[in-house]
Protein backbone atom coordinates (compact mmCIF):
# COMPACT_ATOMS: atom_id res chain seq x y z
CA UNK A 1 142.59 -73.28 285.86
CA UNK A 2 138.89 -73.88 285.60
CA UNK A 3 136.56 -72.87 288.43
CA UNK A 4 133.78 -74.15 288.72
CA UNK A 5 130.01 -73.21 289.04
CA UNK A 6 128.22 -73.54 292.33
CA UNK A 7 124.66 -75.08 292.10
CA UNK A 8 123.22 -71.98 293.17
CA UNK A 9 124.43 -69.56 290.51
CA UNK A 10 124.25 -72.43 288.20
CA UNK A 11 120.00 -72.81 289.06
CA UNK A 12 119.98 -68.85 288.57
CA UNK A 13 121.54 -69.14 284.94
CA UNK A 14 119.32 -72.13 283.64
CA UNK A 15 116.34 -69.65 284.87
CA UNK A 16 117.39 -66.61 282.80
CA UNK A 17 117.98 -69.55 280.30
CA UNK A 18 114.05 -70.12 280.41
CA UNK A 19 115.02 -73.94 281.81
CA UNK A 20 113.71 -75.21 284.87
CA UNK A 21 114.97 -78.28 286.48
CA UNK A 22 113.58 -80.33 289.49
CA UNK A 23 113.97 -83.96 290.51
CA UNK A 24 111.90 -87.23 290.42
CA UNK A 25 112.18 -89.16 293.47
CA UNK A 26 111.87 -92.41 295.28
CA UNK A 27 112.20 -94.01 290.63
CA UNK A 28 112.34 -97.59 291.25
CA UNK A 29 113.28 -98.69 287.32
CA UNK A 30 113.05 -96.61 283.67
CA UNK A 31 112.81 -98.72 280.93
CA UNK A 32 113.41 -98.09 277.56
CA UNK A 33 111.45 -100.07 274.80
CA UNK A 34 112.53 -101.23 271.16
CA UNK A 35 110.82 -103.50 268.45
CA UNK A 36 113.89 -105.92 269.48
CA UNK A 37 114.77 -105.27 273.02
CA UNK A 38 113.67 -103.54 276.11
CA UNK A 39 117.06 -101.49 278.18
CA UNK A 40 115.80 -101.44 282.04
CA UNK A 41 117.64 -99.14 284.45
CA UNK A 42 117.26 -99.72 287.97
CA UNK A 43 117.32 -97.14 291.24
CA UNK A 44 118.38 -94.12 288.76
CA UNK A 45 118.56 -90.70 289.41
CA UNK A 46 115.63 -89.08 287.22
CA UNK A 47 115.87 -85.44 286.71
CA UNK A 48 112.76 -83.32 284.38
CA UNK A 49 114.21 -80.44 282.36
CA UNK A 50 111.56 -78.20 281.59
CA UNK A 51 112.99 -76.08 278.89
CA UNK A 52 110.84 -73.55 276.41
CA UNK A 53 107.93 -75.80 276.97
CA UNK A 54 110.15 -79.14 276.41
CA UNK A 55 110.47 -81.51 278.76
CA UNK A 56 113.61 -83.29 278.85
CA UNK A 57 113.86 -86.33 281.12
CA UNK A 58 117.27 -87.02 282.23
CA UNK A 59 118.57 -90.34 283.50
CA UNK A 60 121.61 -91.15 284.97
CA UNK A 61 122.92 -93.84 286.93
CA UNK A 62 121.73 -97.32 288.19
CA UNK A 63 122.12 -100.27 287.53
CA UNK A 64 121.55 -101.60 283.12
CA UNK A 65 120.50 -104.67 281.84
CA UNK A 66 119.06 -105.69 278.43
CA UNK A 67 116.38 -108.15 278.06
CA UNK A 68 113.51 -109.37 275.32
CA UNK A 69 110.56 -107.71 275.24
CA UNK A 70 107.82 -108.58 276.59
CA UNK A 71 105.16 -109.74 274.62
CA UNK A 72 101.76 -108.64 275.08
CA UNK A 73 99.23 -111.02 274.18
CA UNK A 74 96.98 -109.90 271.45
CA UNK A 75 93.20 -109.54 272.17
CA UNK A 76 90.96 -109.36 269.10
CA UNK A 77 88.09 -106.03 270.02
CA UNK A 78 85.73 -106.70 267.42
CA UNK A 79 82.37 -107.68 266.98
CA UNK A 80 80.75 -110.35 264.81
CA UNK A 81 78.92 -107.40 262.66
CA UNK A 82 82.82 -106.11 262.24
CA UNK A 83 83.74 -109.63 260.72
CA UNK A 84 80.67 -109.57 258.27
CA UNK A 85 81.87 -106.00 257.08
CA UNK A 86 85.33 -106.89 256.13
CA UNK A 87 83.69 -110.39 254.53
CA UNK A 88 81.00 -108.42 252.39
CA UNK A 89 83.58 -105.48 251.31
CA UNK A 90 86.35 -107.95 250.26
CA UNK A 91 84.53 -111.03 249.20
CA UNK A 92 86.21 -113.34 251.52
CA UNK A 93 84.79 -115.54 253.95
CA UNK A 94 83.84 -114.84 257.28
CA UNK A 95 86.38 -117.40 258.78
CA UNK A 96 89.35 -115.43 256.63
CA UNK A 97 87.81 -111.83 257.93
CA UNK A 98 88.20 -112.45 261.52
CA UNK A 99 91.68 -114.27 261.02
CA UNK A 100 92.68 -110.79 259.25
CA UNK A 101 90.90 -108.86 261.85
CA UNK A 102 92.45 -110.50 264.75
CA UNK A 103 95.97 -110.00 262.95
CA UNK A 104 95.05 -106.24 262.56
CA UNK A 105 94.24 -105.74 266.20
CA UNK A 106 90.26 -105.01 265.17
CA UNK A 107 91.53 -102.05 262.78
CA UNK A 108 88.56 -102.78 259.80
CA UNK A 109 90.35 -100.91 257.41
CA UNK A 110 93.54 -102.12 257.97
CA UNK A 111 92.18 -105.83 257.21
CA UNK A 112 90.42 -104.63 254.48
CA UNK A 113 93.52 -103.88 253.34
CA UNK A 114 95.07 -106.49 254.07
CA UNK A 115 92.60 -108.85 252.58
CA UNK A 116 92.72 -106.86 248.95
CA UNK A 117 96.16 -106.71 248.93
């Protein structure tokens, strides 16, 4: 027969353990994100396991559904002196620099790149 462990001694035993446990309240949805899909959990329980310096978030319960993600739309940060750069270092034209830009999020080097390659 197995007894089992009362919350109390089992609190005292994670401690000595160097673990330290405490709950998140009032969570209203976690949601986990993939390149291909996006896993939302709603009204779970949401516990933080603090153990060694490593925090552990548990989840548990609720209610799962899967869905597509959501795409963010993409918002080119870069200036007209940015464009000229990657035009003058790869010998393209201005028009094909900010296209390449705008695909690399404003990362110069990165379209750089990608223009060379």
């Amino acid at each position: 027969m197995q007894r089992r462990m009362n919350p109390r001694d089992a609190r005292r035993m994670m401690q000595r353990m160097g673990m330290n446990m405490q709950g998140v309240d009032n969570v209203e949805e976690v949601i986990i994100r993939t390149p291909t899909k996006e896993i939302v959990i709603e009204a779970p329980e949401v516990a933080i396991v603090n153990m060694q310096g490593q925090k552990i978030f548990q989840v548990a319960g609720g209610q799962v559904t899967e869905r597509a993600p959501e795409r963010k739309a993409a918002t080119a940060n870069f200036s007209e002196e940015d464009a000229q750069l990657v035009a003058g270092q790869t010998g393209k034209s201005l028009e094909q620099a900010k296209a390449a830009l705008e695909e690399c999020e404003g990362d110069l080097a990165r379209a750089i790149l990608l223009l060379q390659s």
